[in-house]
Protein backbone atom coordinates (compact mmCIF):
# COMPACT_ATOMS: atom_id res chain seq x y z
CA UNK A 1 0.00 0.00 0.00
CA UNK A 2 1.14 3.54 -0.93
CA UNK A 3 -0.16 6.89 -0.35
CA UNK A 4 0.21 10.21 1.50
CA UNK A 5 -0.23 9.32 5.06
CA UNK A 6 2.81 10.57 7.02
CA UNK A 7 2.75 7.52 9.26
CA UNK A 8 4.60 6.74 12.76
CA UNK A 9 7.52 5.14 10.85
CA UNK A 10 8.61 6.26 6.95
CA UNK A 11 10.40 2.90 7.41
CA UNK A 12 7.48 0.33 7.83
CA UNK A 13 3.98 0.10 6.43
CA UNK A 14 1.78 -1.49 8.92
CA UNK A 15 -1.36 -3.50 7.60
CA UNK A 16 -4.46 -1.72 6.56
CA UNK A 17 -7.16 -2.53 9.27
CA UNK A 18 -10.66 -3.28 8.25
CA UNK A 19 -12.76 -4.67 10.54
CA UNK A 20 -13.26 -4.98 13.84
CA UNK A 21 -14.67 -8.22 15.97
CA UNK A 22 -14.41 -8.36 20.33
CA UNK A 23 -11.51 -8.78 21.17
CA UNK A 24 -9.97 -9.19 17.55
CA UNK A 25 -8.89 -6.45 14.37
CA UNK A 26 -8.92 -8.03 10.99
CA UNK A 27 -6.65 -6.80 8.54
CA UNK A 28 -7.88 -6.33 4.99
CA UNK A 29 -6.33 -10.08 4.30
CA UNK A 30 -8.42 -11.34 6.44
CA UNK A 31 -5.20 -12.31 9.34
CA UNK A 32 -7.13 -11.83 12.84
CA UNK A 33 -5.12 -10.35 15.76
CA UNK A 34 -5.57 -10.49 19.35
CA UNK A 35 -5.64 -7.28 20.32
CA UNK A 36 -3.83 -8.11 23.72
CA UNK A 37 -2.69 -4.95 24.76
CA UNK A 38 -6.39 -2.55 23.16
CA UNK A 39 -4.00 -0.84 21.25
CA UNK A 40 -2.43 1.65 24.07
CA UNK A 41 -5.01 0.44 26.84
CA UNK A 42 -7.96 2.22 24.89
CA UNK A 43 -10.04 -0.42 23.43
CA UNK A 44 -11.71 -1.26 26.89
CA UNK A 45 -14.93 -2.05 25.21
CA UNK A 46 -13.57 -4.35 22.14
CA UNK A 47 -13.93 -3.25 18.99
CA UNK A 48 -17.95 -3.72 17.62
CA UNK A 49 -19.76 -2.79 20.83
CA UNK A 50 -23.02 -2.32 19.24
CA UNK A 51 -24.39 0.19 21.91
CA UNK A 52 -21.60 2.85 21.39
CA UNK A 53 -21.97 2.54 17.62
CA UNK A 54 -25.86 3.36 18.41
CA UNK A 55 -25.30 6.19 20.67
CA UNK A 56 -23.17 7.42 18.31
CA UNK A 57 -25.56 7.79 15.21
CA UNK A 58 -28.29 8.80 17.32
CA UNK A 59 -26.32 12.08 18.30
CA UNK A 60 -25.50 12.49 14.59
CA UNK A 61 -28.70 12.57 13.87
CA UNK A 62 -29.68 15.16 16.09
CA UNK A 63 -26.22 17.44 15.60
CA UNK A 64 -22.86 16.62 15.14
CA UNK A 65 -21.04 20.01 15.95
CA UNK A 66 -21.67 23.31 18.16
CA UNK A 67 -18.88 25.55 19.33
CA UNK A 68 -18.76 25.45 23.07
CA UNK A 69 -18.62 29.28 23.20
CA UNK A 70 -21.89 29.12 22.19
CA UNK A 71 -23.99 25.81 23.65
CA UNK A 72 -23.41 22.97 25.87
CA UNK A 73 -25.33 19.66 24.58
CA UNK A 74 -26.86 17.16 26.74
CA UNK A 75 -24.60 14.56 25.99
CA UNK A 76 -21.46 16.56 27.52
CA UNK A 77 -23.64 17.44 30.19
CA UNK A 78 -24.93 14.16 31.55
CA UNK A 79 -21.23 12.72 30.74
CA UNK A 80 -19.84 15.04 32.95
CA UNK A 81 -22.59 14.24 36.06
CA UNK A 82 -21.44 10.58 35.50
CA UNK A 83 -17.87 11.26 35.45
CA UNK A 84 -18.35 13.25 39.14
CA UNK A 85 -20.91 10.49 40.13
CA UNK A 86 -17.83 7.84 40.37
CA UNK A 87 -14.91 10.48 40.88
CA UNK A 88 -12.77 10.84 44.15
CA UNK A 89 -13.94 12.92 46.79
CA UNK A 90 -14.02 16.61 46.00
CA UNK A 91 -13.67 16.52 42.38
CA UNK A 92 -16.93 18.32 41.34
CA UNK A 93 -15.89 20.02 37.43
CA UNK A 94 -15.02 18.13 34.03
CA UNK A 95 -13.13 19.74 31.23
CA UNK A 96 -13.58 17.55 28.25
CA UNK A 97 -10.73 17.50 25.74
CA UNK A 98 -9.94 15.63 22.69
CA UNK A 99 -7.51 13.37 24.36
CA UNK A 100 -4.75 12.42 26.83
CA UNK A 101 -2.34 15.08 26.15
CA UNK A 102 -4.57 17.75 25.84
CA UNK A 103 -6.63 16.65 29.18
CA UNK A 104 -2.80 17.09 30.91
CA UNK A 105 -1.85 20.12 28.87
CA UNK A 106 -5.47 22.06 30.37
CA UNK A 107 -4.36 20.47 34.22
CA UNK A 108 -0.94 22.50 34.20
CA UNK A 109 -2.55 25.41 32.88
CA UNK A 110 -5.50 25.28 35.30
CA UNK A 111 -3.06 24.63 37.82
CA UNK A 112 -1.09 27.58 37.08
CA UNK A 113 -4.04 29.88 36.77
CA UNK A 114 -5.33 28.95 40.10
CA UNK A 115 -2.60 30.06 42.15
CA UNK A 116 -2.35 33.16 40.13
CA UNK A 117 -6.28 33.71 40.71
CA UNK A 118 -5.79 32.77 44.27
CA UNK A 119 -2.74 35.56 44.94
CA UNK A 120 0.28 33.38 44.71
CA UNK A 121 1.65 34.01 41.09
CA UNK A 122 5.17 33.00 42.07
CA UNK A 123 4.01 29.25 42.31
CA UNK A 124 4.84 28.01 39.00
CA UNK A 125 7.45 24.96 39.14
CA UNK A 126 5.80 21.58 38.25
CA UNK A 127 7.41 18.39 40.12
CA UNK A 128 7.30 14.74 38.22
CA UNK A 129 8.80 11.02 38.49
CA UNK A 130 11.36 10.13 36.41
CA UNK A 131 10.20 7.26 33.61
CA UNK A 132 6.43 8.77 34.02
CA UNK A 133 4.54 9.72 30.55
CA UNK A 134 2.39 12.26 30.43
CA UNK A 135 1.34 13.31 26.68
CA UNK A 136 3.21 14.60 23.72
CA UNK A 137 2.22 18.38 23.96
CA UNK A 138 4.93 20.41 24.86
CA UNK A 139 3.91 20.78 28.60
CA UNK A 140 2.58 17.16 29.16
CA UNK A 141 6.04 16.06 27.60
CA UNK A 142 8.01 18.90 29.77
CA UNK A 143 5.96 17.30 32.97
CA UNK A 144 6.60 13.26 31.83
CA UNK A 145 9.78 12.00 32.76
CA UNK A 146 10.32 9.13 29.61
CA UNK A 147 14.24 10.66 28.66
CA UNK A 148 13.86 9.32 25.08
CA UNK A 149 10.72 11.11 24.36
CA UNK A 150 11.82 14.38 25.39
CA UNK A 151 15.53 14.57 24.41
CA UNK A 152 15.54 15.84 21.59
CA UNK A 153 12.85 18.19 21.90
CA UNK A 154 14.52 19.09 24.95
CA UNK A 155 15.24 22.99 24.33
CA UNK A 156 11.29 23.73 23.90
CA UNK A 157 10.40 22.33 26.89
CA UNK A 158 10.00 24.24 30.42
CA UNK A 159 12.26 23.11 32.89
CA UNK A 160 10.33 20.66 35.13
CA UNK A 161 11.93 18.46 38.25
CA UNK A 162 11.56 14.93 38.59
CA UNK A 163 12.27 12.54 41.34
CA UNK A 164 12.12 9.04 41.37
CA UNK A 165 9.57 7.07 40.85
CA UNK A 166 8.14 4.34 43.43
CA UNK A 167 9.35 1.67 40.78
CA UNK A 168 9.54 -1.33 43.81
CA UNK A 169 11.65 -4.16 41.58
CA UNK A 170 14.22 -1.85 41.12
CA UNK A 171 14.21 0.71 44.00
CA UNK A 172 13.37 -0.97 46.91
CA UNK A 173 17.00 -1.96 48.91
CA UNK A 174 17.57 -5.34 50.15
CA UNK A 175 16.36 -6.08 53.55
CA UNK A 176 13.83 -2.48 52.95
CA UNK A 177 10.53 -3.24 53.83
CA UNK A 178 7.48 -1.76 50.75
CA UNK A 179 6.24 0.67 53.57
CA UNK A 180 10.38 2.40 54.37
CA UNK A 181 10.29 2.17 50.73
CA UNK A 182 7.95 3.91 49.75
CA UNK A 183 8.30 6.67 52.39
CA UNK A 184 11.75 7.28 51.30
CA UNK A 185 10.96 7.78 47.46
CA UNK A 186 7.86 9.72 48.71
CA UNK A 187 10.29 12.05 50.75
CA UNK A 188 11.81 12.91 47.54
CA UNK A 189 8.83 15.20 46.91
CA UNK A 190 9.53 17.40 49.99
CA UNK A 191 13.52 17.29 49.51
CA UNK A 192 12.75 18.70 45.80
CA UNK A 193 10.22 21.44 47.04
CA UNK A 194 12.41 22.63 49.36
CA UNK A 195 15.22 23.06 47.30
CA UNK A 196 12.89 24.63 44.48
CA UNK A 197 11.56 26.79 47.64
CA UNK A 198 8.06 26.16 48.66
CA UNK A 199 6.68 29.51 47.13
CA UNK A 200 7.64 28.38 43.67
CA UNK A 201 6.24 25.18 43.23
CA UNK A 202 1.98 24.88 42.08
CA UNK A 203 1.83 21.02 41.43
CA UNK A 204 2.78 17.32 41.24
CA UNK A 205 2.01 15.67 38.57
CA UNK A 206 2.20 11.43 38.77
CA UNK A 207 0.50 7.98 37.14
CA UNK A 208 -1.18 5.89 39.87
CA UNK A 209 0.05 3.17 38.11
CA UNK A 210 2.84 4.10 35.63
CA UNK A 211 1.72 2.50 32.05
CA UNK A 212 3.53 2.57 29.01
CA UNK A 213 7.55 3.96 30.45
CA UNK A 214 7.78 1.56 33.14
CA UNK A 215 5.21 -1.42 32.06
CA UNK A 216 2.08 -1.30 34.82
CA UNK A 217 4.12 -0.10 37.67
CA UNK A 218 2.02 0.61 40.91
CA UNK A 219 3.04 2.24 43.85
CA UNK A 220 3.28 0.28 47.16
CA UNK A 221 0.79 0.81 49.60
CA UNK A 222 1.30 3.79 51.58
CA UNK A 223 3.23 5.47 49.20
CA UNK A 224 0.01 7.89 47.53
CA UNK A 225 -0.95 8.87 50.69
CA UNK A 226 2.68 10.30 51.96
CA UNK A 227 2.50 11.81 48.50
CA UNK A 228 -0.97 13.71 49.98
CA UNK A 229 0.54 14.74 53.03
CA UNK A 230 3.35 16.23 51.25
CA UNK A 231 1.21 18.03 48.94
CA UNK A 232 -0.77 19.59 51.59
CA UNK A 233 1.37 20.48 53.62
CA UNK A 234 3.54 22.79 51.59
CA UNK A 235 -0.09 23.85 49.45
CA UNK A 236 0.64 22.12 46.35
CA UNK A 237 -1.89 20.65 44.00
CA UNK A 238 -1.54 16.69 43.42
CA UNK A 239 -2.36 16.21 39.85
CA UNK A 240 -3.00 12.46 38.64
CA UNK A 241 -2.72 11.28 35.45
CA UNK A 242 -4.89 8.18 35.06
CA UNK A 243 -5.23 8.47 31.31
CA UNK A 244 -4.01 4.86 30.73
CA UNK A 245 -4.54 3.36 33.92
CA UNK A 246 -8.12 4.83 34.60
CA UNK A 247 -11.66 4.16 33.61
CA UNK A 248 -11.61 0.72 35.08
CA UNK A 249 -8.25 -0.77 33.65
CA UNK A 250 -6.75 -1.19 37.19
CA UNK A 251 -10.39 -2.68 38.62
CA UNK A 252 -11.75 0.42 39.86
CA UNK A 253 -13.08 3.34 37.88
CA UNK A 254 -10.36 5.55 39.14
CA UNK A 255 -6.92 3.87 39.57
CA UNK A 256 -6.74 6.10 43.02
CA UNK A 257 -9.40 4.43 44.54
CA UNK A 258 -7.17 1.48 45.37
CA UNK A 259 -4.48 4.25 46.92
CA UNK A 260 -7.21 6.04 49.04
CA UNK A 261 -6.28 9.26 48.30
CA UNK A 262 -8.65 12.02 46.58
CA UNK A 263 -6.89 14.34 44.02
CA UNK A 264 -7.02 18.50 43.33
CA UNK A 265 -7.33 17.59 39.25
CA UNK A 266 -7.47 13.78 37.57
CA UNK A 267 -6.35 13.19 33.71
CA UNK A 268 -8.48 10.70 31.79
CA UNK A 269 -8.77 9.44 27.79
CA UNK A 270 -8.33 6.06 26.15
CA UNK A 271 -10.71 4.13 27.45
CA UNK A 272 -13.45 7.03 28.04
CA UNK A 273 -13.92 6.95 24.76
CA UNK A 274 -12.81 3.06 24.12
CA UNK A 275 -11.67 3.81 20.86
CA UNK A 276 -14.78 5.00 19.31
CA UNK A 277 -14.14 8.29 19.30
CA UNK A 278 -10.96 10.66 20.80
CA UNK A 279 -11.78 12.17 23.77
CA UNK A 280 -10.42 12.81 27.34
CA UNK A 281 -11.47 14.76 30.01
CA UNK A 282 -9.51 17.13 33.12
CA UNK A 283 -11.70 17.08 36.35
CA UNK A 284 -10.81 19.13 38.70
CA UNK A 285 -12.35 20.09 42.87
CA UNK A 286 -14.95 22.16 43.42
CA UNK A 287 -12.46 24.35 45.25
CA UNK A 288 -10.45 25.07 42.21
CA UNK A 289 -13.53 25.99 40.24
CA UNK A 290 -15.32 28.27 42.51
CA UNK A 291 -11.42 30.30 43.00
CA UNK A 292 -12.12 30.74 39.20
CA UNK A 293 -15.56 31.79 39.37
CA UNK A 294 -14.75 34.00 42.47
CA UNK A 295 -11.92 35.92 40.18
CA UNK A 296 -11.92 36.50 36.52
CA UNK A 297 -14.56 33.45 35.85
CA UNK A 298 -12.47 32.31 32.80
CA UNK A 299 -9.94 29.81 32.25
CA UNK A 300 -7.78 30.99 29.56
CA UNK A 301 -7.76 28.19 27.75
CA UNK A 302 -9.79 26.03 25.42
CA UNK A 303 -10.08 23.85 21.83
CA UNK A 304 -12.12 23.86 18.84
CA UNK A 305 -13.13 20.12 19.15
CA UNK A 306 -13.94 20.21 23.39
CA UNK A 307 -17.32 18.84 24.64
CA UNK A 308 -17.98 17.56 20.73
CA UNK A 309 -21.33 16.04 20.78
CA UNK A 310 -20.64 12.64 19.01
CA UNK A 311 -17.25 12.17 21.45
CA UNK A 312 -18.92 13.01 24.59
CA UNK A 313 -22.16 10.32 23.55
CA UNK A 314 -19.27 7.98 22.91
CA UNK A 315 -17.98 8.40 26.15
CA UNK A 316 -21.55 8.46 27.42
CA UNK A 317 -22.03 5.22 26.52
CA UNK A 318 -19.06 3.84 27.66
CA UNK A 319 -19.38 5.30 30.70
CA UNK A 320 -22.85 3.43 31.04
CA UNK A 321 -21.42 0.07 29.50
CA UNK A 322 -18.81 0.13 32.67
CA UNK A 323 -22.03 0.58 35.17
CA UNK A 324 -24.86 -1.72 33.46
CA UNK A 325 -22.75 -4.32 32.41
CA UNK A 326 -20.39 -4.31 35.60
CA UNK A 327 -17.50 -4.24 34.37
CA UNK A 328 -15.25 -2.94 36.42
CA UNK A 329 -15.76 -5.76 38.28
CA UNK A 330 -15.07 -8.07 35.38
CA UNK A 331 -11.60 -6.29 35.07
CA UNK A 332 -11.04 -7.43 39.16
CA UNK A 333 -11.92 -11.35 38.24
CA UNK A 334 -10.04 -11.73 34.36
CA UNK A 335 -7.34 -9.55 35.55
CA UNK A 336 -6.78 -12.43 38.57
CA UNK A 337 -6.92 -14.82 35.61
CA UNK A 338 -4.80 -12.95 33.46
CA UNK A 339 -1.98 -12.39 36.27
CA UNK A 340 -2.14 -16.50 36.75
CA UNK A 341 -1.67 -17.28 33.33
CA UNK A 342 1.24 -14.76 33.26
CA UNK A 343 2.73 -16.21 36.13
CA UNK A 344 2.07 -20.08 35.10
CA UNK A 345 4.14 -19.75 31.72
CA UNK A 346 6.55 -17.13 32.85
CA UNK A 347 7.26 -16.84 36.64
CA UNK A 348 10.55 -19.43 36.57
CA UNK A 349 11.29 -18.30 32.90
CA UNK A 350 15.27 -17.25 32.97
CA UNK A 351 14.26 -14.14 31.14
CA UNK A 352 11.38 -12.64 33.03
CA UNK A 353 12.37 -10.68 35.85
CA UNK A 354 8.90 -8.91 37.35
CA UNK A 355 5.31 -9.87 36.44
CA UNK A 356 3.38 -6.78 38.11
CA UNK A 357 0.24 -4.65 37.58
CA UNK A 358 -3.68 -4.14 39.00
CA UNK A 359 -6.80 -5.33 36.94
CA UNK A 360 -6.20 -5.83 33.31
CA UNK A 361 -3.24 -3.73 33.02
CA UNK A 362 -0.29 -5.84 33.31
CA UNK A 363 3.47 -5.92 32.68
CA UNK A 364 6.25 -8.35 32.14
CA UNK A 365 9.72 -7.30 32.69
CA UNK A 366 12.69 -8.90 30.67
CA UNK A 367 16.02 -9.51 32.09
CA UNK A 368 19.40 -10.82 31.02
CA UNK A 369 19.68 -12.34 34.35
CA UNK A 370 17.22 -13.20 36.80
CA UNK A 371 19.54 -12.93 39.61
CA UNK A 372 21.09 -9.85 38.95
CA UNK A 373 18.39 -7.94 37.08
CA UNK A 374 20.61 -7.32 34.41
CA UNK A 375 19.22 -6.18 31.49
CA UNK A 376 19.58 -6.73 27.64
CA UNK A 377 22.09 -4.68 25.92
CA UNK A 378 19.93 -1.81 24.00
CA UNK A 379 21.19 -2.35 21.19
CA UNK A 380 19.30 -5.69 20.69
CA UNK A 381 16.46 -4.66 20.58
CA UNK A 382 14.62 -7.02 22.47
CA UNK A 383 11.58 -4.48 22.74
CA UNK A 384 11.01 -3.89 19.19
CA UNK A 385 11.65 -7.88 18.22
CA UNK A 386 8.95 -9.14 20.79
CA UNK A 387 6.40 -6.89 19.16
CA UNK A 388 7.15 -8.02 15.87
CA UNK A 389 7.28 -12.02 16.44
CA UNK A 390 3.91 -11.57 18.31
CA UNK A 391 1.91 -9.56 15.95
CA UNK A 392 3.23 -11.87 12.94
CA UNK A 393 1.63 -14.98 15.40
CA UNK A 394 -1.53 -12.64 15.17
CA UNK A 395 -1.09 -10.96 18.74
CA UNK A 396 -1.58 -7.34 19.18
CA UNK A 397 1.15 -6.45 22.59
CA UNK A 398 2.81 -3.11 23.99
CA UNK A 399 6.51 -4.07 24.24
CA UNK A 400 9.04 -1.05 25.02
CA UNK A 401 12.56 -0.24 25.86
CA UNK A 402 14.33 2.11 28.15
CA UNK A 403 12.20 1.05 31.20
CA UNK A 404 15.20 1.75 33.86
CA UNK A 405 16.48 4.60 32.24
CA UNK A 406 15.20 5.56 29.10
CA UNK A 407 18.01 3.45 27.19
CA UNK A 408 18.11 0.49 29.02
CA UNK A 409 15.38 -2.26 30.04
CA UNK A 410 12.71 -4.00 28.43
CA UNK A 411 9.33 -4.89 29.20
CA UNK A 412 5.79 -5.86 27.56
CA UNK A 413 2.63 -3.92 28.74
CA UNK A 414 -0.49 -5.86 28.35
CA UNK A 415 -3.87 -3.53 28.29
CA UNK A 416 -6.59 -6.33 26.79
CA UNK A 417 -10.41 -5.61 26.54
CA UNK A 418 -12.60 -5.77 29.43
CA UNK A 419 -14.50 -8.53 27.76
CA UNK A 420 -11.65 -10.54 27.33
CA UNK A 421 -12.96 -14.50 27.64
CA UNK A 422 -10.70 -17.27 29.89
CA UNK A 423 -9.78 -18.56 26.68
CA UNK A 424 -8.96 -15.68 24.93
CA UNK A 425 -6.65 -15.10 27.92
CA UNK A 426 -4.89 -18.66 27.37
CA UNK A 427 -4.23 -17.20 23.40
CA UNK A 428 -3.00 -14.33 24.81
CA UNK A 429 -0.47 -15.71 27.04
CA UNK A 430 0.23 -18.81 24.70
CA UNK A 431 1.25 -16.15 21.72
CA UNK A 432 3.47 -14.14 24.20
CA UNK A 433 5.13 -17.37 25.06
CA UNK A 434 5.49 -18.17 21.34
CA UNK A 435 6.97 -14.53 20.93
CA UNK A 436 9.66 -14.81 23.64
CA UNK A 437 10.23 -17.91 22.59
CA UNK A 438 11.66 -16.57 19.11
CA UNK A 439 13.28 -13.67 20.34
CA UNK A 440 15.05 -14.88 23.89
């Protein structure tokens, strides 16, 4: 196939997709593939939920378009009292967006317009974990910590801190319990606002569960709520990013449930619209909204394509499909399943070094050596190879590299549809066993 697109890669022409079946995509030769990771944890839903497909034709039918500086639509509006219906406590406004980056991109800005709204214009430093992703605007990438993404658009980007992130396989010291860990990397955050001086600094910006740098990382438990205390106590907002690990992919409809902790402002995208159609949303307290209603009532910022009628029925529907169908809940029992299977074929294997992850959103770690954690040389490419051998076996996975440092480190993220069957699960797993076994 030839044409215009300007693709991801001028070096490889990917199969034309064109159809889509559960759990599967069929290219236009008819090869069916898994779809084991739902693309970049979006397609929560599969890919031919019928009820999405109708909401989305009824609200063409009635209008497609209207510029929200003229009219709302009901569709944005009853999204948005579901969203706030299942959010953390506090979180009372949603901002819809067009997507991930832009949802983060409206979060630093709101962030930044609060404090200056609120009498405390000199906060304007952002704080972030190293190996965190946070969009590919040029303040969600300045905020993400992934050092391959951003190095070479490094001299556009505002300077932003990062400390490390609670990454337990590799951070935790020997004989360290989870809890000392995670209060030491959480200490980080007040070491770095001092130094910055507490004045200076308006928010921190962190994954509950880090997807696609670090492969389905969570934090250990106690380690979110330190990261609360912090945040108060030097009057900082804590802004979480939950646009891959959100919307039930961890096996509760905000990944922070599972910390305990309530946020100031919450990213989500990918699987609020499941594919259907691109859309994300910022939500954000009630206490940050009514400082901008008490001052200029404005935020300075906005898109053409925000609150779009057919996205926000999309997410609608999704959003409804979680609820009526349960599941979330389905995500808790075939993500058990999943994390079996995964540790059946691959817990003794010589090259897997972590199996880790909440729900359906998993990761598998490779290793030179088990016993030392070493990992692969870079240059082989063990990232890239995976990914290839298991999409030619008709399996659809996330592999990446650079998950210690940006150049070093493998792993495979797996982000499969919430309606994933037990067998589908065992062609999942069999597939990625097929793949390693080519490439390791």
């Amino acid at each position: 196939m030839t044409g215009h697109i300007f693709g991801r890669s001028t070096r490889l022409m990917p199969p034309a997709a064109a159809k889509g079946e559960g759990c599967y995509i069929i290219d236009k030769s008819g090869k069916r593939y898994l779809d084991g990771s739902g693309g970049a944890a979006v397609s929560c839903l599969g890919h031919s939920d019928a009820d999405v497909a109708a909401a989305i034709r009824a609200q063409l039918d009635d209008i497609a378009f209207a510029h929200t500086s003229f009219f709302t639509c009901d569709a944005a509006e009853e999204l948005a009292d579901l969203l706030v219906e299942h959010a953390p406590e506090g979180i009372d406004r949603v901002y819809l967006v067009s997507g991930g980056s832009e949802a983060v991109e409206a979060a630093i800005k709101l962030a930044r317009q609060y404090f200056v709204e609120t009498g405390e214009p000199g906060r304007h430093r952002v704080i972030a974990r190293r190996q965190s992703y946070h969009g590919n605007t040029l303040g969600a990438l300045a905020a993400g910590g992934n050092a391959w993404r951003r190095a070479q658009f490094a001299p556009l980007l505002v300077e932003t801190s990062h400390i490390s992130p609670c990454y337990e396989y590799r951070g935790r010291a020997e004989g360290e319990t989870p809890e000392a860990f995670g209060r030491r990397v959480a200490e980080e955050l007040a070491a770095e606002i001092e130094r910055l001086g507490p004045e200076t600094v308006m928010a921190f910006v962190a994954e509950p569960v880090v997807g696609a740098t670090l492969g389905a990382v969570p934090a250990v438990e106690g380690y979110f709520k330190r990261i609360r205390e912090i945040c108060d106590r030097y009057g900082i907002l804590l802004i979480l990013d939950e646009v891959m690990c959100g919307m039930g992919r961890t096996g509760s409809f905000f990944a922070c449930e599972q910390d305990e902790i309530a946020p100031d402002i919450i990213t989500i995208a990918k699987g609020l619209g499941a594919g259907y159609q691109p859309i994300g949303a910022m939500l954000c307290s009630g206490r940050i909204y009514e400082a901008i209603a008490a001052g200029s009532g404005f935020f300075q910022h906005g898109h053409t394509y925000m609150g779009h009628p057919l996205a926000a029925a999309a997410g609608r529907a999704v959003v409804k499909a979680l609820d009526e169908r349960g599941l979330v809940a389905r995500v808790r029992e075939q993500g058990r399943k999943l994390d079996a299977a995964l540790h059946s074929a691959f817990a003794q294997h010589p090259h897997v070094g972590d199996i880790r992850g909440r729900g359906l959103f998993r990761g598998v770690e490779i290793v030179r050596d088990r016993a030392t954690k070493e990992p692969f040389e870079p240059e082989r490419g063990i990232a890239a190879r995976v990914k290839k051998a298991a999409f030619e076996s008709g399996l659809i996975c996330y592999p990446m590299g650079g998950t210690i440092d940006g150049r070093r480190g493998d792993h495979v993220l797996l982000a499969p549809p919430f309606i994933i069957s037990d067998e589908q699960i065992g062609e999942l797993v069999g597939k990625l066993q097929m793949a390693f076994a080519e490439v390791l």
